[in-house]
Protein backbone atom coordinates (compact mmCIF):
# COMPACT_ATOMS: atom_id res chain seq x y z
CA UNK A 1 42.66 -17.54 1.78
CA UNK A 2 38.98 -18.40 3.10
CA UNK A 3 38.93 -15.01 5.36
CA UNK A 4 39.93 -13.34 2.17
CA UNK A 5 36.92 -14.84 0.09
CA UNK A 6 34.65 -14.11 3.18
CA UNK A 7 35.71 -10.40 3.12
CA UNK A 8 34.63 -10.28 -0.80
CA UNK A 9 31.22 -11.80 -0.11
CA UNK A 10 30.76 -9.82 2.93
CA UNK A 11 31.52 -6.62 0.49
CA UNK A 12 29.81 -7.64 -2.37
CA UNK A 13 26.61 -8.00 0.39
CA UNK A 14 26.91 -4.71 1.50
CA UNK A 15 27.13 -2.89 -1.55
CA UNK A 16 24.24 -5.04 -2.86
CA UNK A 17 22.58 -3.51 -0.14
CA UNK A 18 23.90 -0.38 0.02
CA UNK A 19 22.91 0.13 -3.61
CA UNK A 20 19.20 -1.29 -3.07
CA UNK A 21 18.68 1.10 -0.22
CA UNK A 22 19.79 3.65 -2.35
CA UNK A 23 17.41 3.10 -5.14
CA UNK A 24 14.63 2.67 -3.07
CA UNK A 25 12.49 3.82 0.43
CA UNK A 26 12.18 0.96 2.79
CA UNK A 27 10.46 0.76 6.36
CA UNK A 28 10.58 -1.99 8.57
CA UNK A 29 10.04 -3.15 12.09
CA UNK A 30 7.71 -5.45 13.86
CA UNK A 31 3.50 -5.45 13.79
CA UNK A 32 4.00 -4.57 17.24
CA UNK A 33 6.44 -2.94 19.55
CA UNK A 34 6.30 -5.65 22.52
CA UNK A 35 9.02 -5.07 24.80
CA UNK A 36 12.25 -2.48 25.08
CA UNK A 37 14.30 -5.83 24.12
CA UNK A 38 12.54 -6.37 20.92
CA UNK A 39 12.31 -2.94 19.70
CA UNK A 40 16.32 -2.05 20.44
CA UNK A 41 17.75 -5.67 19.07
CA UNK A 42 15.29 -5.36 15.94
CA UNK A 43 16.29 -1.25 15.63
CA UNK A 44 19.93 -2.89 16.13
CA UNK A 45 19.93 -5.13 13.02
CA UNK A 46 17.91 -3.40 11.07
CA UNK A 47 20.15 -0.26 11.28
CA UNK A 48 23.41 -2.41 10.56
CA UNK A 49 21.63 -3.79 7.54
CA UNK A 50 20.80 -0.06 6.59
CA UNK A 51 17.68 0.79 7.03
CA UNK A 52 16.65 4.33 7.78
CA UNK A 53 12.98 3.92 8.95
CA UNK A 54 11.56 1.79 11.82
CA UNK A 55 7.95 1.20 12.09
CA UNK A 56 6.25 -0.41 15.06
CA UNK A 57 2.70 -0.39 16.28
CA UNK A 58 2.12 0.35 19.62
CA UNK A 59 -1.71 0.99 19.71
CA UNK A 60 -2.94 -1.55 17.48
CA UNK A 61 -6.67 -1.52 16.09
CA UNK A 62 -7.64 -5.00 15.78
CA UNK A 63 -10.81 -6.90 14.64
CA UNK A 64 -11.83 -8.87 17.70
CA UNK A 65 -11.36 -6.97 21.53
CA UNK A 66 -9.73 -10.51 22.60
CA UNK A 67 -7.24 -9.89 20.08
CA UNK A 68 -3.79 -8.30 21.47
CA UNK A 69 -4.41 -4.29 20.61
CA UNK A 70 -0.45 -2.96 21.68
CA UNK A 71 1.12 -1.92 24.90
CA UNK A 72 -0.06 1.73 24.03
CA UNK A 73 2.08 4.64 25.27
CA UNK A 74 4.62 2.99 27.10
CA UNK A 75 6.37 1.83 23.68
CA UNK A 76 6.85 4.92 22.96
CA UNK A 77 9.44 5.32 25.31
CA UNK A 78 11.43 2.08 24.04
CA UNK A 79 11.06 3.69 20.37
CA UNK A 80 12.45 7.13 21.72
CA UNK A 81 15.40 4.86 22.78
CA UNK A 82 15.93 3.16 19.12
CA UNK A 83 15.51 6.37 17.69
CA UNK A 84 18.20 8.09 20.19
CA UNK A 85 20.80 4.69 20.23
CA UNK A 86 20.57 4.21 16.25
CA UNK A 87 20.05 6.95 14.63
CA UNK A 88 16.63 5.47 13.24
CA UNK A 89 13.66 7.53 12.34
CA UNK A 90 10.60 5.82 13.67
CA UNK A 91 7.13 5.66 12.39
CA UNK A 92 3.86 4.64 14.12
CA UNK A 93 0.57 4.03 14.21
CA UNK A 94 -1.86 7.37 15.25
CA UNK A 95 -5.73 6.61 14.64
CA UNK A 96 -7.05 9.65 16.78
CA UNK A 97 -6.19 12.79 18.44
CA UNK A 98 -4.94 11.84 22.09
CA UNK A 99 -2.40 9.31 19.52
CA UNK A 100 -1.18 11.49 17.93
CA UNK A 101 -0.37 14.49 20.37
CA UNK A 102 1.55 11.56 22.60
CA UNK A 103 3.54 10.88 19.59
CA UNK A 104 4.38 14.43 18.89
CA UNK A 105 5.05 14.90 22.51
CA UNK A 106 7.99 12.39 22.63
CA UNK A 107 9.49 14.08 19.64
CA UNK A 108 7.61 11.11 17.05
CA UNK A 109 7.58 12.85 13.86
CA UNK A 110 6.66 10.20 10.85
CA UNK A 111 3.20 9.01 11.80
CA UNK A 112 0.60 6.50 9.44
CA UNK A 113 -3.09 6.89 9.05
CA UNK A 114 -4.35 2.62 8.85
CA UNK A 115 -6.56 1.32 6.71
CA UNK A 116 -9.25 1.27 9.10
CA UNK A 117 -8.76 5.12 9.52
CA UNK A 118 -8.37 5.98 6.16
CA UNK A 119 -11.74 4.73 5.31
CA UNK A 120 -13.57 7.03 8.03
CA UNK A 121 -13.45 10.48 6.72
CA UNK A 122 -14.10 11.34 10.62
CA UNK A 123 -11.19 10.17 11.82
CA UNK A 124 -8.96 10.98 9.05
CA UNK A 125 -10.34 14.86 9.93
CA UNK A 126 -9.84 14.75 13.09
CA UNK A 127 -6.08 13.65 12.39
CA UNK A 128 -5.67 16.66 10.20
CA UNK A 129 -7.08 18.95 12.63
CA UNK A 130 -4.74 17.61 14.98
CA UNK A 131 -2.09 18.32 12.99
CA UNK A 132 -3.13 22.05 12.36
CA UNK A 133 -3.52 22.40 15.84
CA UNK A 134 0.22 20.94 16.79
CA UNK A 135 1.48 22.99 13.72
CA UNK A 136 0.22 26.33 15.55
CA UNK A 137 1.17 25.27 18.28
CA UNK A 138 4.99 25.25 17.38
CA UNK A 139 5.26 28.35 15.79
CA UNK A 140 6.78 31.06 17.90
CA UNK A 141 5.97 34.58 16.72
CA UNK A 142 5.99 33.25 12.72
CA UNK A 143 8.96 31.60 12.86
CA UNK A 144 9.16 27.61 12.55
CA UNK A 145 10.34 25.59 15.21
CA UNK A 146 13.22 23.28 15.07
CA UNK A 147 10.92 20.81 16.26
CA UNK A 148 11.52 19.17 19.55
CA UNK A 149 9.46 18.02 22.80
CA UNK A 150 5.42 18.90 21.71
CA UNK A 151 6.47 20.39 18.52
CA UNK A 152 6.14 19.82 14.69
CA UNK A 153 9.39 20.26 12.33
CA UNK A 154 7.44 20.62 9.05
CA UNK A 155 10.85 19.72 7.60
CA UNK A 156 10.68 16.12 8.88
CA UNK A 157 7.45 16.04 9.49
CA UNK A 158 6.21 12.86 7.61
CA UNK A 159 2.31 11.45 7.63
CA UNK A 160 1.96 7.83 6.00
CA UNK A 161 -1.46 7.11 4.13
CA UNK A 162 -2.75 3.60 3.66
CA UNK A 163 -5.02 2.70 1.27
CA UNK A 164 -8.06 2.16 2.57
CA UNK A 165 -9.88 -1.35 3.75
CA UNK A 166 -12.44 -1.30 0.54
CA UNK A 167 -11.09 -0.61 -2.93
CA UNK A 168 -12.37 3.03 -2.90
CA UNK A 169 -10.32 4.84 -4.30
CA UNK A 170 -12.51 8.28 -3.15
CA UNK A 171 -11.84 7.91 0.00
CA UNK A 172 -7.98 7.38 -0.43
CA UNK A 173 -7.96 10.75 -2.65
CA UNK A 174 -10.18 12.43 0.58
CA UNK A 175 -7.48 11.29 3.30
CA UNK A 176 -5.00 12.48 0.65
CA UNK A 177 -6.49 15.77 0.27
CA UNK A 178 -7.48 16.38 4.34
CA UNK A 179 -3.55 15.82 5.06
CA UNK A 180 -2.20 18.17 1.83
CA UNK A 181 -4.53 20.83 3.19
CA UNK A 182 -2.81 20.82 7.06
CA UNK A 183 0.46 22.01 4.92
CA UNK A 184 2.31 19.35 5.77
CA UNK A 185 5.14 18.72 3.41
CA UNK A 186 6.22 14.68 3.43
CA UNK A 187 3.55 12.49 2.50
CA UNK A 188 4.18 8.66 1.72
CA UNK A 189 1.22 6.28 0.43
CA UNK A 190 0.96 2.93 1.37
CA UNK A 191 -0.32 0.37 -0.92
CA UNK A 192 -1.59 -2.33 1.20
CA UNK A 193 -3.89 -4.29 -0.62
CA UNK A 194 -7.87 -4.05 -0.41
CA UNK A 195 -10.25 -6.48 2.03
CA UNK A 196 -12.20 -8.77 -0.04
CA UNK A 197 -14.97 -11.83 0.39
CA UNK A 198 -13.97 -14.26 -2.47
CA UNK A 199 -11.40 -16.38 -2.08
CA UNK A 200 -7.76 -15.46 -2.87
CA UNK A 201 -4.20 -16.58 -2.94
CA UNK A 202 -3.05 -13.46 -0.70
CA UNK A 203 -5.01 -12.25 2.77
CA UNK A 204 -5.33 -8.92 0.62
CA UNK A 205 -6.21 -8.80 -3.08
CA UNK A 206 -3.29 -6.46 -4.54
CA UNK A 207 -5.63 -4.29 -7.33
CA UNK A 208 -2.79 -3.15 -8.31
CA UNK A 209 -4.70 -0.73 -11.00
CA UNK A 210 -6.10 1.26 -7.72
CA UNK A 211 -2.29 1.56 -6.51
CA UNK A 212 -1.39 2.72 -10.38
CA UNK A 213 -4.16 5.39 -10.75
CA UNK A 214 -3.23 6.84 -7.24
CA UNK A 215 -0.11 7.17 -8.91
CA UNK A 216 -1.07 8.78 -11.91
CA UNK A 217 -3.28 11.31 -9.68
CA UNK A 218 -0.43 12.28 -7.31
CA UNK A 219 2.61 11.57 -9.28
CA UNK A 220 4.79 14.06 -6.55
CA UNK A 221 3.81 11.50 -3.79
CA UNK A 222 6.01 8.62 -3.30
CA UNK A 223 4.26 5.37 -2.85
CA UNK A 224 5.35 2.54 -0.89
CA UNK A 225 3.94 -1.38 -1.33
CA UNK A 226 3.30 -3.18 2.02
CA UNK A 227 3.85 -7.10 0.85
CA UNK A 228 3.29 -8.06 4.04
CA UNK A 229 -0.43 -6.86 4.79
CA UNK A 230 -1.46 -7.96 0.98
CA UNK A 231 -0.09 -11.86 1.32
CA UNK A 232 -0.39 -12.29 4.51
CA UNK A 233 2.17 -15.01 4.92
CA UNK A 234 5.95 -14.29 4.85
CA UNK A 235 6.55 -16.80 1.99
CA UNK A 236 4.43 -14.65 -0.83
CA UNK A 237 6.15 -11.31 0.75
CA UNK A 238 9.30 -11.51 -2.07
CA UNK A 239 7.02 -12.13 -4.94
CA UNK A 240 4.91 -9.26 -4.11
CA UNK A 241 7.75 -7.17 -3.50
CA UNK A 242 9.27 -7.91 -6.89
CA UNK A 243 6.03 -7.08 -8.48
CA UNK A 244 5.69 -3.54 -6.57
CA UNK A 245 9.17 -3.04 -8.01
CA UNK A 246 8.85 -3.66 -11.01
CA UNK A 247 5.68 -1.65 -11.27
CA UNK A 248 7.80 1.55 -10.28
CA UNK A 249 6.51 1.71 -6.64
CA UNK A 250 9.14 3.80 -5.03
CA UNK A 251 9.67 1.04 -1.99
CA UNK A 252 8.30 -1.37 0.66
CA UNK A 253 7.39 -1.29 4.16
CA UNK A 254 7.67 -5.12 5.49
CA UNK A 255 7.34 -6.65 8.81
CA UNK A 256 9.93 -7.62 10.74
CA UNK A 257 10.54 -9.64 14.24
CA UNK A 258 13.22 -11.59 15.45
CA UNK A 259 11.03 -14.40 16.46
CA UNK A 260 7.89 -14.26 13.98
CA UNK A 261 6.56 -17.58 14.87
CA UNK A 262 6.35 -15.97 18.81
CA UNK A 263 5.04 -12.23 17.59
CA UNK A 264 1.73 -11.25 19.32
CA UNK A 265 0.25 -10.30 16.06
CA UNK A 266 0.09 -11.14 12.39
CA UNK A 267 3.21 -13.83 13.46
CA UNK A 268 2.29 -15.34 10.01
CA UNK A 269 3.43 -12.37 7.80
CA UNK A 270 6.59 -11.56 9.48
CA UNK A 271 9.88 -12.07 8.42
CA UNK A 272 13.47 -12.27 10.39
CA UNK A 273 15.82 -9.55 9.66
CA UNK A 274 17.94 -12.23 7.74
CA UNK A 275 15.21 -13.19 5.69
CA UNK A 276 14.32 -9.06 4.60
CA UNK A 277 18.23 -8.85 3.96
CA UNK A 278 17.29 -11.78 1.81
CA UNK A 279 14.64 -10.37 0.31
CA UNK A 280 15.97 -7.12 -0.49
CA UNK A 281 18.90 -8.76 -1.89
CA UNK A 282 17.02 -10.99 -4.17
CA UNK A 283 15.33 -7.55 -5.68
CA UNK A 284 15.71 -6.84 -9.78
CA UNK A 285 15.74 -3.70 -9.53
CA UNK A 286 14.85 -1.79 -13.02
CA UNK A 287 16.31 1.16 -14.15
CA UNK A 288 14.90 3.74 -16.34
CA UNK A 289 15.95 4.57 -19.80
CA UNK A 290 15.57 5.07 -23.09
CA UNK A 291 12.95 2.62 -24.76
CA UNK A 292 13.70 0.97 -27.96
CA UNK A 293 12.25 2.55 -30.93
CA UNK A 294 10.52 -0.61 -31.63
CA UNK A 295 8.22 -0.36 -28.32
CA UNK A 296 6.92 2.72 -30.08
CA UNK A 297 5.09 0.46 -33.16
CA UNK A 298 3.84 -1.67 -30.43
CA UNK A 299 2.32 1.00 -29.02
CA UNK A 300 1.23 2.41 -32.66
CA UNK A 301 -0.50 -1.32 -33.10
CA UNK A 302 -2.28 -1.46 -29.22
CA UNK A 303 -3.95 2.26 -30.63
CA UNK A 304 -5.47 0.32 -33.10
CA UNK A 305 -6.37 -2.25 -31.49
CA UNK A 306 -7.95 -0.48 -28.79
CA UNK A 307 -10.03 1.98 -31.33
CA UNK A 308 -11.23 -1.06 -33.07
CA UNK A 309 -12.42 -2.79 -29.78
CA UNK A 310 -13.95 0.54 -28.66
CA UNK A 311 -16.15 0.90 -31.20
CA UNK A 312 -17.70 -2.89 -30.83
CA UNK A 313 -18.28 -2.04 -27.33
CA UNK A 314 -20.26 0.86 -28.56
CA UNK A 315 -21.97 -1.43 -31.24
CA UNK A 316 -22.63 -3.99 -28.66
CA UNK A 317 -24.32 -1.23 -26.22
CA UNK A 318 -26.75 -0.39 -29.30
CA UNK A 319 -27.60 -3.87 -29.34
CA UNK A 320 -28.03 -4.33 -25.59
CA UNK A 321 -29.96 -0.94 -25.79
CA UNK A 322 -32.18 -2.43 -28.75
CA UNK A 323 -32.92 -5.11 -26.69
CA UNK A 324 -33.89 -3.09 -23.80
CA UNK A 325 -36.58 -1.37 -25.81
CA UNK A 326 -37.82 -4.68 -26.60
CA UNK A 327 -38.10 -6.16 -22.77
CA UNK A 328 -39.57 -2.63 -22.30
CA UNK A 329 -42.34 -2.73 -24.87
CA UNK A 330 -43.52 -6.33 -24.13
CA UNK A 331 -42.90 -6.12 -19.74
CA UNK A 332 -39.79 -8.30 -19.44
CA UNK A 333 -37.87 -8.04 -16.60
CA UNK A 334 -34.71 -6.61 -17.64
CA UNK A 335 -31.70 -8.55 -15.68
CA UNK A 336 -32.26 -12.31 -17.20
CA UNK A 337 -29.94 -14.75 -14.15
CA UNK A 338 -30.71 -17.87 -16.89
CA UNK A 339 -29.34 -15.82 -20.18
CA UNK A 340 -26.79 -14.15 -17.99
CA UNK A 341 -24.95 -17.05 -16.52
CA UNK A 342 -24.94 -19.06 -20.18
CA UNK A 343 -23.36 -16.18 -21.55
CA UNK A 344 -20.52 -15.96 -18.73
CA UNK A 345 -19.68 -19.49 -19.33
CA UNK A 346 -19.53 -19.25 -23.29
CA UNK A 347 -16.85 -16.22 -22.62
CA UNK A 348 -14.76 -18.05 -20.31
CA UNK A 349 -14.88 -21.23 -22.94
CA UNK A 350 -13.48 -18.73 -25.39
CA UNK A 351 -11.09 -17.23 -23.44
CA UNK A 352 -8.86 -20.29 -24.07
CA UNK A 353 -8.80 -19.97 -27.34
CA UNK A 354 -7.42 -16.18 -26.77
CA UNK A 355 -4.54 -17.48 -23.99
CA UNK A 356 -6.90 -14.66 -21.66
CA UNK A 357 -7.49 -16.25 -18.22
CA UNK A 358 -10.67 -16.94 -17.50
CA UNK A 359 -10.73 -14.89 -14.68
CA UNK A 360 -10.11 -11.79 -16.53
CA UNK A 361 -12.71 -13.05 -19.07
CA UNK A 362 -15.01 -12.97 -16.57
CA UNK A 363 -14.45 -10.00 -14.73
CA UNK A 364 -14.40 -8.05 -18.73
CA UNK A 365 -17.67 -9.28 -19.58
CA UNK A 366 -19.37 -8.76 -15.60
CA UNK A 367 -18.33 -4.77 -16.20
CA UNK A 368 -19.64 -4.64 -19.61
CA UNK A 369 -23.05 -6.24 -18.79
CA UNK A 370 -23.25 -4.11 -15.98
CA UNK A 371 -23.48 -1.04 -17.96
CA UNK A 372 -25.14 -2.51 -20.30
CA UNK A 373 -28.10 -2.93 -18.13
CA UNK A 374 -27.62 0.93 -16.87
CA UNK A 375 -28.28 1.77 -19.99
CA UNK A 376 -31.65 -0.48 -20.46
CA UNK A 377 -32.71 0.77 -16.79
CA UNK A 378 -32.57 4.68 -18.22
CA UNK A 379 -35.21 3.57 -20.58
């Protein structure tokens, strides 16, 4: 009787599974590829769990030169091996040329541009170049190449963008469009969270409205949330993921090791492969469909709304402007610290009365008094 039961739960797991990996992309695999034994026991349970795409880093471009910067090419050799042994495709790491010809020579064909890069137009170009190159390379007399030792399979072929470090969303776009313009077919986006001075729950802040307008820009592109780069510690990574799900990202790339406590790097953000099964199966996963009829007067309502709050923002710029005229005419400076700090703390007192955080109060009224003194510094 209990083997029976265990059977059903061990089912019911695997088609929980089965049906999450399914319904969405997900890449895993340690920060770093450390040693042949890490790499095939991680590519071992993360392919019996069913996962389809290993990621490792093997050179690893790291703040501080003391920190520990990958084993370099020799991994490669160990993820050649996974790849061969489970049937795994395997994604690293490439930040210049010489990276990414090694990875194409051991028959490496799903590469990511890092943060770091991504923000460098230079080395994003000289990535694409690379690629150009490698793609003429592996033609023979116009035809394509099956891909293969030094060769490019523009079938498979698959480059991974991350979002840049800072939340400009330019220079995400410009990586975007360097890579469209090798002709490379697969492109995946990464959304892993933006680098930021104030003080935040997550190592990352998410913006998740930078994620959702890349979206709306490339809608073709799939886009992936890395929960592990924006919290920073394993315990926000489900939360994270959840809210990437739910916000129709189309999957996750997480960080695994079998010992994260031991891992050379980021050991803090890691997760076992027990604990991403857990994850994963933890997911509430929506499904689209048809929206009922009453969203659609919501919607009708939030029109109004936002025309109504439109046109006091306009009102309140012809004030602001007014007032302008008047520092102008009698040689005031124009940005007041005194005025402007009383009025940020009179807005964040009302935003309780509203059930707005203040936070968001705050943030509102710092982007409309920024333009509002653009407009007094055109006079």
């Amino acid at each position: 009787m209990f083997c029976t039961f265990a059977k059903i739960i061990n089912f019911n797991g695997a088609y929980i599974m089965y049906d999450i990996l399914n319904s969405i992309k997900v890449i895993a695999g340690p920060c770093s590829a450390e040693s042949k034994e890490q790499v095939l026991s991680l590519a071992e349970s993360l392919s019996a769990m069913g996962v389809k795409i290993f990621r490792a880093g093997v050179w690893k471009p790291r703040s501080s030169p003391d920190s520990f910067e990958g084993v370099g090419e020799k991994a490669l050799d160990w993820l050649v091996c996974a790849k061969e042994k489970f049937g795994l495709r395997i994604a690293i790491e490439v930040a210049n040329r010489e990276h990414l010809l090694k990875a194409i020579d051991k028959g490496i064909d799903m590469v990511w541009i890092g943060s770091r890069s991504t923000a460098n137009p230079f080395v994003v170009q000289e990535i694409a170049d690379t690629i150009t190159y490698a793609i003429a390379q592996s033609s023979d007399f116009g035809e394509k190449s099956r891909g293969g030792k030094g060769k490019i399979d523009l079938d498979m072929f698959t480059v991974i963008i991350k979002n840049p470090v800072n939340p400009d969303i330019s220079l995400w776009c410009g990586a975007i469009e360097r890579i469209m313009a090798t002709g490379v077919k697969n492109i995946i986006l990464v959304h892993r969270g933006f680098t930021s001075y104030e003080r935040s729950l997550y190592r990352n802040s998410p913006l998740w409205n930078i994620a959702i307008e890349i979206k709306r820009r490339y809608p073709l592109i799939p886009i992936l949330c890395d929960p592990s780069h924006i919290g920073g510690k394993r315990e926000y990574i489900f939360q994270i993921s959840q809210q990437a799900i739910d916000l129709m990202f189309d999957g996750l790339m997480i960080e695994v090791h079998p010992n994260p406590d031991e891992a050379l790097s980021d050991s803090l953000q890691q997760v076992t492969p027990d604990q991403l099964r857990k994850i994963l199966e933890g997911l509430n996963l929506r499904k689209a469909g048809k929206l009922p009829e009453y969203i659609g007067a919501l919607r009708e309502e939030i029109d109004e709304i936002d025309k109504k709050v439109i046109a006091l923002l306009g009102e309140r710029i012809k004030i602001s402007t007014q007032i302008g005229d008047c520092k102008k005419e009698n040689n005031l400076p124009i940005f007041q610290n005194e005025r402007y700090s009383k009025m940020l703390e009179n807005r964040k007192t009302l935003s309780a009365q509203t059930g707005l955080s203040e936070e968001f109060i705050e943030n509102l009224m710092k982007l409309i008094h920024s333009y509002s003194v653009e407009e007094q510094l055109r006079k």
